[in-house]
Protein backbone atom coordinates (compact mmCIF):
# COMPACT_ATOMS: atom_id res chain seq x y z
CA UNK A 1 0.00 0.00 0.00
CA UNK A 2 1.43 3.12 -0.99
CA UNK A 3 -0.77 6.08 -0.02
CA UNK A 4 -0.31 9.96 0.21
CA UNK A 5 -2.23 12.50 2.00
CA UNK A 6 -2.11 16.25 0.61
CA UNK A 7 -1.95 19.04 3.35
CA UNK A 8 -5.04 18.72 4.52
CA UNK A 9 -5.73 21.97 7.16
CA UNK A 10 -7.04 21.48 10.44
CA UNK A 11 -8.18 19.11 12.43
CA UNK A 12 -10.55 18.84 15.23
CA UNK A 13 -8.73 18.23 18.84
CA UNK A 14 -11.20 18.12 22.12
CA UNK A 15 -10.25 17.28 25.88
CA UNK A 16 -13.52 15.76 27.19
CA UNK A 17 -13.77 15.83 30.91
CA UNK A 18 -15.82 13.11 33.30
CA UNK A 19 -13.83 13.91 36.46
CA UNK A 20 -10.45 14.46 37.50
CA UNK A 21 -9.29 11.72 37.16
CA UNK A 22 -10.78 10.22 34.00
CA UNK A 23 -10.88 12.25 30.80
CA UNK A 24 -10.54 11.40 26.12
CA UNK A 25 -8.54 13.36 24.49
CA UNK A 26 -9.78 13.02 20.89
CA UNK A 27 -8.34 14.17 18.07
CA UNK A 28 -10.67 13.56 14.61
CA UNK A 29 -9.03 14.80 11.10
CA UNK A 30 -11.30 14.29 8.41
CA UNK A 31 -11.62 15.05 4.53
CA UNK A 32 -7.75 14.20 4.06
CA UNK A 33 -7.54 13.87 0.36
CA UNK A 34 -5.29 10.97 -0.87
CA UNK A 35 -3.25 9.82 -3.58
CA UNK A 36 -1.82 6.65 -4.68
CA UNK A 37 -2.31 3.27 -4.87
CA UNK A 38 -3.92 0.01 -2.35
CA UNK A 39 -3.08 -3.30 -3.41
CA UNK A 40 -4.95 -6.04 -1.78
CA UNK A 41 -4.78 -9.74 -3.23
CA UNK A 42 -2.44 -8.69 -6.09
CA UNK A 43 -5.69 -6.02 -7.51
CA UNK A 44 -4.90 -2.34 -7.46
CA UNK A 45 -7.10 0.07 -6.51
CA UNK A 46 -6.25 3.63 -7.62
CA UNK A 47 -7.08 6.57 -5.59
CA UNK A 48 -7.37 9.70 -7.49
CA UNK A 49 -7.24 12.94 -5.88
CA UNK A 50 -10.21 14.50 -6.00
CA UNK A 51 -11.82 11.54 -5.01
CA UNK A 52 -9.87 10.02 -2.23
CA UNK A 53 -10.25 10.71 1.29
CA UNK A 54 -9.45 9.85 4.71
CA UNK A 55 -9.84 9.79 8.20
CA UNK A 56 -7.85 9.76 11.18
CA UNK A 57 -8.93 9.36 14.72
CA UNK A 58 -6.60 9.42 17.34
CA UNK A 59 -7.20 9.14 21.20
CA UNK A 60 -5.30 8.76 25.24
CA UNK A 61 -7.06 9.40 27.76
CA UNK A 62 -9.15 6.85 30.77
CA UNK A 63 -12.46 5.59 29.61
CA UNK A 64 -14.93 5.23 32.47
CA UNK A 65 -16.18 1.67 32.41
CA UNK A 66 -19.40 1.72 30.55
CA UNK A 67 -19.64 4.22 27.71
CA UNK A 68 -21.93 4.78 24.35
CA UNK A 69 -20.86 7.23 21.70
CA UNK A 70 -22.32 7.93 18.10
CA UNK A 71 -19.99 9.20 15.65
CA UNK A 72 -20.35 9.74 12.03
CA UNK A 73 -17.73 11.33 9.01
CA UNK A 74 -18.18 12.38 5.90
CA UNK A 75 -15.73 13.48 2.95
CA UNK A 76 -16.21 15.00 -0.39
CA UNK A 77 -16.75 17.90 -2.89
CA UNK A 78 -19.74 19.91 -2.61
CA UNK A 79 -20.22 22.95 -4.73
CA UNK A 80 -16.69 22.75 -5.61
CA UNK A 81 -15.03 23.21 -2.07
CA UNK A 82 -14.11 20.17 -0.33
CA UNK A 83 -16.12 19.43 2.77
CA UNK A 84 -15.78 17.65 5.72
CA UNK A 85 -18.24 16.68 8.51
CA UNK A 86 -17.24 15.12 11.84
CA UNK A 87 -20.51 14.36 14.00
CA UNK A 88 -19.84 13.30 17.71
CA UNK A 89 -22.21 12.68 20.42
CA UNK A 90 -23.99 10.98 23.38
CA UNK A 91 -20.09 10.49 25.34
CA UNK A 92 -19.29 13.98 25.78
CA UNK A 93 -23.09 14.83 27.23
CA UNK A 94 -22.59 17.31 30.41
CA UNK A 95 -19.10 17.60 29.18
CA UNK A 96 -18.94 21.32 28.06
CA UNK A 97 -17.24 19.38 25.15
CA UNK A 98 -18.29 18.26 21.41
CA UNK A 99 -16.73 15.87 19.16
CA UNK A 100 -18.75 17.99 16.19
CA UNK A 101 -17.20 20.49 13.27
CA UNK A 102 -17.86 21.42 9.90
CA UNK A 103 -14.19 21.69 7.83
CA UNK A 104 -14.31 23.93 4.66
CA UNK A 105 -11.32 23.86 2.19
CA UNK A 106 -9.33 22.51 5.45
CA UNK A 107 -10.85 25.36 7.80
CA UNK A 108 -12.45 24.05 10.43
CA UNK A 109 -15.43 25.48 12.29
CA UNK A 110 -16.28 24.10 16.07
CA UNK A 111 -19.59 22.81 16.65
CA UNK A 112 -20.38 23.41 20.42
CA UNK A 113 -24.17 22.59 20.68
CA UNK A 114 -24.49 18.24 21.72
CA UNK A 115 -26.20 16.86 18.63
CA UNK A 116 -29.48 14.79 18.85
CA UNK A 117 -29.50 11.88 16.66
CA UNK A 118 -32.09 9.41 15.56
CA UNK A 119 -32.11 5.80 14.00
CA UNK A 120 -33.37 2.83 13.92
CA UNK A 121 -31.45 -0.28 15.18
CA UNK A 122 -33.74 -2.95 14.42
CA UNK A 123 -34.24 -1.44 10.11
CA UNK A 124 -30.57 -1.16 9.16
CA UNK A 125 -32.03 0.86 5.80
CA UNK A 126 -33.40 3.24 7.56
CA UNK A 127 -32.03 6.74 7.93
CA UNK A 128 -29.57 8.62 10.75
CA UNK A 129 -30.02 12.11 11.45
CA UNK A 130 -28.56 14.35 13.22
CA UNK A 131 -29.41 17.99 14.79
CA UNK A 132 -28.31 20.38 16.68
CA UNK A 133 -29.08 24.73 16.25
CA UNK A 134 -26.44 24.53 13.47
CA UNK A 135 -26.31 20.78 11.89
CA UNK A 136 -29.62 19.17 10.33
CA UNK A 137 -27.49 16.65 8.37
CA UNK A 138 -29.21 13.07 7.41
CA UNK A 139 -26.97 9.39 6.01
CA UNK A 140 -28.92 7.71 3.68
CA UNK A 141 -27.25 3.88 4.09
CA UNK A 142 -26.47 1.63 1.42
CA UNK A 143 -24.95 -0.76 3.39
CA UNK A 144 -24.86 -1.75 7.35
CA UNK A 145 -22.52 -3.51 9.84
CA UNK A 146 -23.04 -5.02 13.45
CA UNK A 147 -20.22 -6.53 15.84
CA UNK A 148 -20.55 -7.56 18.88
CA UNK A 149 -18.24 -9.35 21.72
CA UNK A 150 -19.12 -10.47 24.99
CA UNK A 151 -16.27 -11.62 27.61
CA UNK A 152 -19.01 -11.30 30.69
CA UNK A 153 -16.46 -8.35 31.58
CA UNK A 154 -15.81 -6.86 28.60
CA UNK A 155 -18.58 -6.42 25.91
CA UNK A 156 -19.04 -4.22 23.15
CA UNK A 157 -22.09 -3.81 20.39
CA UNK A 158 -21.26 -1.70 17.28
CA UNK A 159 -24.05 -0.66 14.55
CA UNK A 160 -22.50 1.06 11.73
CA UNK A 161 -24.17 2.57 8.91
CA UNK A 162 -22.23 3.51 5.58
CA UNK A 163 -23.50 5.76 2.74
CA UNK A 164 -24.52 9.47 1.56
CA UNK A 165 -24.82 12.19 3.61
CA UNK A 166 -27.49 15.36 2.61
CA UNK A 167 -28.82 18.03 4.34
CA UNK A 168 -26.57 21.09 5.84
CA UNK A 169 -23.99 22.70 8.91
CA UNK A 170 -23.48 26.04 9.47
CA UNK A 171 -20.07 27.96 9.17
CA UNK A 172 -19.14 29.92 12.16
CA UNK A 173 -20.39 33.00 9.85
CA UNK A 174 -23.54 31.42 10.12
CA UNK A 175 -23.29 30.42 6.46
CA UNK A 176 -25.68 26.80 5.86
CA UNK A 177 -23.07 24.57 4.13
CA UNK A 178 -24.70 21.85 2.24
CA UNK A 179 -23.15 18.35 3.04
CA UNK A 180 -24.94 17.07 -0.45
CA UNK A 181 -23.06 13.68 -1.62
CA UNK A 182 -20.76 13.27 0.93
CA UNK A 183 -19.74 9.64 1.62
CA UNK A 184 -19.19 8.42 5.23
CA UNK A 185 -20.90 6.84 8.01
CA UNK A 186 -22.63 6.69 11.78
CA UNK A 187 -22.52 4.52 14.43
CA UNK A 188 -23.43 3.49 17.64
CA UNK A 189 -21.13 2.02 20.09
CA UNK A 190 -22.00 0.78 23.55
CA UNK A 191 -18.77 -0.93 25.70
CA UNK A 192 -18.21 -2.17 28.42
CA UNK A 193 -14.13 -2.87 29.52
């Protein structure tokens, strides 16, 4: 694998605070555009700028036992500018944190409002959305993943959702950014360790 990632701008870095002694810091860095080429199983799979993008999450920090998060990403070009979306939620509640920012041509713009989002478990077609005073952004899946691991001590349950984001997030100008064609996903994540 032979990959390249373009300066990409900023990146979204958040200290989120349960206590004194247990905190996540999270660093998210979406809508990295890529070059090169994957290999897997001797076929090549070129990725074209333009087209390419990627995501890096990084994180230290002490989990508190039991925890649930949603997150969901998207990447593309919208109207010409290349957006990024990085939705966080549900972990940071009470937190005076977000995991949430809009990224414009590599500028990111906070998010500081907790989202609300909705979905359906049990009808892995149906939609995710996600709102807060300035997000009202919506994945439309095309295709759905569940894992799940139980150790009596340790357990986790992961729904994933992958496909096309619509619908918009405001700048910090206040300036509705439509998130139109975006690829990415959401999730829900409940462990226990």
């Amino acid at each position: 694998m032979k990959l390249f990632a373009a300066r990409a701008g900023d990146c979204l870095g958040v200290v989120v605070p349960w206590n004194e002694w247990r905190f996540q810091y999270t660093v998210k860095d979406v809508a990295r555009p890529l070059t090169g080429v994957i290999t897997v199983d001797g076929r090549r799979f070129e990725c074209a700028a333009g087209s390419s993008w990627g995501v890096l999450d990084r994180g230290r920090g002490r989990w508190p036992y039991r925890i649930t998060w949603n997150w969901g990403a998207g990447s593309g070009i919208v109207g010409g500018r290349r957006i990024g979306l990085q939705l966080g939620g549900k972990w940071t509640a009470g937190t005076g944190s977000t995991e949430c920012a809009l990224f414009v041509d590599g500028r990111a713009h906070y998010l500081p409002d907790e989202p609300t989002w909705s979905y359906e478990l049990t009808d892995r077609s149906r939609p995710w959305r996600v709102q807060a005073p300035r997000v009202d952004a919506t994945l439309t899946p095309f295709h759905a993943r569940v894992t799940r691991t139980n150790a009596w001590v340790v357990a986790t349950a992961i729904h994933q959702a992958f496909g096309v984001w619509s619908g918009w997030l405001a700048d910090d100008d206040g300036e509705r950014v439509r998130v139109d064609g975006l690829l990415g996903w959401a999730e829900e994540a409940r462990n226990r360790w």
